[in-house]
C-alpha atoms as a PDB file:
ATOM      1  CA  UNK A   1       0.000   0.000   0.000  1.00  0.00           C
ATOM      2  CA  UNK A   2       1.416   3.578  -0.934  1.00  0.00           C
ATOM      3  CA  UNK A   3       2.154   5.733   1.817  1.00  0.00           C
ATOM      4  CA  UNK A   4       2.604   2.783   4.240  1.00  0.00           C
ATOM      5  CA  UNK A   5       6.148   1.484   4.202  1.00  0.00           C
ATOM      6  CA  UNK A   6       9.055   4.496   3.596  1.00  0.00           C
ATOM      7  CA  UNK A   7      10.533   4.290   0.175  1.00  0.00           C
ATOM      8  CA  UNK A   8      13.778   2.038  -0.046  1.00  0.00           C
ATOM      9  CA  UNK A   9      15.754   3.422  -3.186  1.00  0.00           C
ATOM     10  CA  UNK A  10      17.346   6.695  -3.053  1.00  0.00           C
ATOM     11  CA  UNK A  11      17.509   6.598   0.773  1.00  0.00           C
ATOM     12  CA  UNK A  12      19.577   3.391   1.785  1.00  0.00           C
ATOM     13  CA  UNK A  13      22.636   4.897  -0.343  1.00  0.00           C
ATOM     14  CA  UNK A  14      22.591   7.930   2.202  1.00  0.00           C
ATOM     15  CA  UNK A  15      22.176   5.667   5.352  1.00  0.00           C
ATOM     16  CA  UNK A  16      24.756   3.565   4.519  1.00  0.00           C
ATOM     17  CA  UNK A  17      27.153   6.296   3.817  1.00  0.00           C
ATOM     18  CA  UNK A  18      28.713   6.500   7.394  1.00  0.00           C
ATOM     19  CA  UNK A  19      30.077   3.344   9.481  1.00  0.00           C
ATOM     20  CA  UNK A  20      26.725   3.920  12.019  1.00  0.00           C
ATOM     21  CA  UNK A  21      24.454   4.120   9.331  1.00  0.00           C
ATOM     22  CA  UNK A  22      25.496   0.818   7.695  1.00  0.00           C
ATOM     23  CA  UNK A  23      25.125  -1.143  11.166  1.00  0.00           C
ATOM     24  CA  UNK A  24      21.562   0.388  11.592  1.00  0.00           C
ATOM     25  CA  UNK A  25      20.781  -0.900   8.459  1.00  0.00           C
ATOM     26  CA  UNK A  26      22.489  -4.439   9.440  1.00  0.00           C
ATOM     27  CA  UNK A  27      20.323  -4.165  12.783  1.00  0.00           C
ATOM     28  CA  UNK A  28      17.108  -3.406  10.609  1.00  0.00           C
ATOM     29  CA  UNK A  29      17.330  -6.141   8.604  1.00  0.00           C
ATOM     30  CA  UNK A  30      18.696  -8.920  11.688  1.00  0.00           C
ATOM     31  CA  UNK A  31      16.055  -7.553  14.089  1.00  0.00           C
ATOM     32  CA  UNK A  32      13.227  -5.193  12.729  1.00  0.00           C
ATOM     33  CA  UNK A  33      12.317  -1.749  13.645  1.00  0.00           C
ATOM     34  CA  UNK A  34       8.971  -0.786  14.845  1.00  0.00           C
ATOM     35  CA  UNK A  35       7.257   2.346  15.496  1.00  0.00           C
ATOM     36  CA  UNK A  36       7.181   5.957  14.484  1.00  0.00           C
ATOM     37  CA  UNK A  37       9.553   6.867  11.986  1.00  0.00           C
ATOM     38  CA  UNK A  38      10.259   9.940   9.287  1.00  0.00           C
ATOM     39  CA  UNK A  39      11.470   9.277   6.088  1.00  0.00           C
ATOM     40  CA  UNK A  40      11.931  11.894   2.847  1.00  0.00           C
ATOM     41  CA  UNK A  41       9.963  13.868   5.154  1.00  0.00           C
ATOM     42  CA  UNK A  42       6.473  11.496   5.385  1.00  0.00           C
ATOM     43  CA  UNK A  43       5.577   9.962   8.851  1.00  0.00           C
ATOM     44  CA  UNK A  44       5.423   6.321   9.187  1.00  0.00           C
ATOM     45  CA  UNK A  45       4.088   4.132  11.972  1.00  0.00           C
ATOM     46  CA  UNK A  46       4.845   0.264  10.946  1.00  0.00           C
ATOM     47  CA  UNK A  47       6.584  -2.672  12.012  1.00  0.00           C
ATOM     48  CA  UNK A  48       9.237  -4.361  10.124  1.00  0.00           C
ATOM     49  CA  UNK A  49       9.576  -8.288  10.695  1.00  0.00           C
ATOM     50  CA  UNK A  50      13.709  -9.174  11.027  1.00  0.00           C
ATOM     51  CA  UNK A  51      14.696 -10.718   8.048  1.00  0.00           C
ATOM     52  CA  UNK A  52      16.980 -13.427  10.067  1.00  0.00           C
ATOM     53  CA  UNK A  53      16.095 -16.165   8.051  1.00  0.00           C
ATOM     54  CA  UNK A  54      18.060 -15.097   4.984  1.00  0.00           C
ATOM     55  CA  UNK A  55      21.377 -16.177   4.653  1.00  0.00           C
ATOM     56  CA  UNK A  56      24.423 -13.105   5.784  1.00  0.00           C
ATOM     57  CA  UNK A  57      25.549 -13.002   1.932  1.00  0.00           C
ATOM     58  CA  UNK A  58      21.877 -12.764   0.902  1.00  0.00           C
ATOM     59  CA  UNK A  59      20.829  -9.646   3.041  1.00  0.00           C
ATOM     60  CA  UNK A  60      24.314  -8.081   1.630  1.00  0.00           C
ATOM     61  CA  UNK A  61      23.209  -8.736  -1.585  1.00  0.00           C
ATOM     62  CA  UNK A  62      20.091  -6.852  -1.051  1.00  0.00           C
ATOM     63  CA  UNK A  63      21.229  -3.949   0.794  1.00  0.00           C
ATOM     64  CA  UNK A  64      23.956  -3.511  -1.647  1.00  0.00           C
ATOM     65  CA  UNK A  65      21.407  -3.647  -4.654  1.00  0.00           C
ATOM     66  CA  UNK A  66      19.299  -1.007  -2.701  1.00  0.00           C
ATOM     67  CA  UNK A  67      22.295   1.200  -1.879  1.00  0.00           C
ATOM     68  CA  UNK A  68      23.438   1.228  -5.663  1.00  0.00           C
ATOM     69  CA  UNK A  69      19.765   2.440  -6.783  1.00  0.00           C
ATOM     70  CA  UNK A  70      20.929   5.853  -5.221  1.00  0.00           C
ATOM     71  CA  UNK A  71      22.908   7.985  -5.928  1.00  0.00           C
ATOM     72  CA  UNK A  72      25.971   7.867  -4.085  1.00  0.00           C
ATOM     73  CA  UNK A  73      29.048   7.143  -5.984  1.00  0.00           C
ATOM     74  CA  UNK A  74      30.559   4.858  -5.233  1.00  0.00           C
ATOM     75  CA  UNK A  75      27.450   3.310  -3.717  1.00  0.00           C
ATOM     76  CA  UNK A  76      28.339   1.603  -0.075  1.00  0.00           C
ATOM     77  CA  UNK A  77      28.531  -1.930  -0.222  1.00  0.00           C
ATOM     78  CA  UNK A  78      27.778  -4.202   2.444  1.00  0.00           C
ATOM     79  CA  UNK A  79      29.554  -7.593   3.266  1.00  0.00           C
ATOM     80  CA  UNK A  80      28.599 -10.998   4.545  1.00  0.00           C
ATOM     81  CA  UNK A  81      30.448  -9.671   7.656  1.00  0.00           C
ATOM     82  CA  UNK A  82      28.656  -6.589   8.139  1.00  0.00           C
ATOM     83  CA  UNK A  83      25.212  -8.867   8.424  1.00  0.00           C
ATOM     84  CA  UNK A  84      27.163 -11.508  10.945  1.00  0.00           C
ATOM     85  CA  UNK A  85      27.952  -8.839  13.001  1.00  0.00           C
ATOM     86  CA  UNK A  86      24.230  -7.444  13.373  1.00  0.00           C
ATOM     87  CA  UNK A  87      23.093 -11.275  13.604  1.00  0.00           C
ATOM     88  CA  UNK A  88      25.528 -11.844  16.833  1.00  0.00           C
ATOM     89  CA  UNK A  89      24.015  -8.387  18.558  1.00  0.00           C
ATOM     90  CA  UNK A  90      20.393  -9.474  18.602  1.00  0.00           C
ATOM     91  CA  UNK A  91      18.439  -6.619  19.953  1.00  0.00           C
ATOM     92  CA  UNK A  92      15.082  -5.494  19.877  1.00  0.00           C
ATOM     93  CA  UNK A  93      12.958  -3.768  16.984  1.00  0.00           C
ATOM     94  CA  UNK A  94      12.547  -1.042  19.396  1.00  0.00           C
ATOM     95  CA  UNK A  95      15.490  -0.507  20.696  1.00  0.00           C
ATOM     96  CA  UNK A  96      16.348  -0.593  16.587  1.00  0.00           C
ATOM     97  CA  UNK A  97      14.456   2.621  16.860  1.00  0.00           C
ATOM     98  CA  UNK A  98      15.986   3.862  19.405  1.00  0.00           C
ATOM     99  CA  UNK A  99      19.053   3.785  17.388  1.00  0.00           C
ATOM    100  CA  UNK A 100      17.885   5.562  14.146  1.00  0.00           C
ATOM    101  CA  UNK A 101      16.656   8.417  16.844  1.00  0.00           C
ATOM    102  CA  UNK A 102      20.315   8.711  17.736  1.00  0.00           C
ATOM    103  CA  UNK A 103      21.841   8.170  14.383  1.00  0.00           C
ATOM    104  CA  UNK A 104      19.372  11.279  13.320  1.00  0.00           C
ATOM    105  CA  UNK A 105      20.983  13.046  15.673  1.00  0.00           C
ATOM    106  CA  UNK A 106      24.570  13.089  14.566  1.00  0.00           C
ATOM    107  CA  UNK A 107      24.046  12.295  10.727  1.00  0.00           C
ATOM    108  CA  UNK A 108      20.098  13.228   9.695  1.00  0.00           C
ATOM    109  CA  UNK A 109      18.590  10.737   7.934  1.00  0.00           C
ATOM    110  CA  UNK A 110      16.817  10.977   4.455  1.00  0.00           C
END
């Protein structure tokens, strides 16, 4: 449905572009993120499910696809590693929240 999920491509290039905004990504994608969030401006109030049953390679594979749909150049990359990391440090989808509230802070997000 339009208008209920924040857009993906043009966004996850910018994330990704700092060290803390590539492990929030990781952290998405290994544990969710639920509640209010802001994206390209647009409020958003939904719950994504962690995506743990995908291999490490295969959520690099995606992010990397979504982060080369921007326009960053070079687009950031993200390794098998980068998703073993995020699967070791299971946290919650809230406190995945938490962290893009903090990461906002220091580096705004799209």
């Amino acid at each position: 449905m339009p208008g209920s999920v924040p857009p993906l491509v043009g966004r996850i290039d910018k994330i990704a572009s700092t060290p803390a905004g590539k492990q929030y990504l990781a952290n998405v994608l290994m544990n969710g993120v639920s509640g209010p969030i802001t994206a390209n401006g647009q409020p958003y109030n939904a719950e994504m499910p962690p995506f743990r049953y995908l291999k490490d390679d295969e959520v690099a594979q995606i992010l990397s696809w979504l982060s080369a749909r921007g326009t960053t150049q070079p687009a950031p990359e993200f390794s098998a590693q980068d998703i073993a990391a995020a699967r070791a440090n299971r946290i919650s989808s809230g406190r995945v929240a938490t962290e893009r509230e903090t990461l906002n802070k220091t580096t705004p997000l799209p």
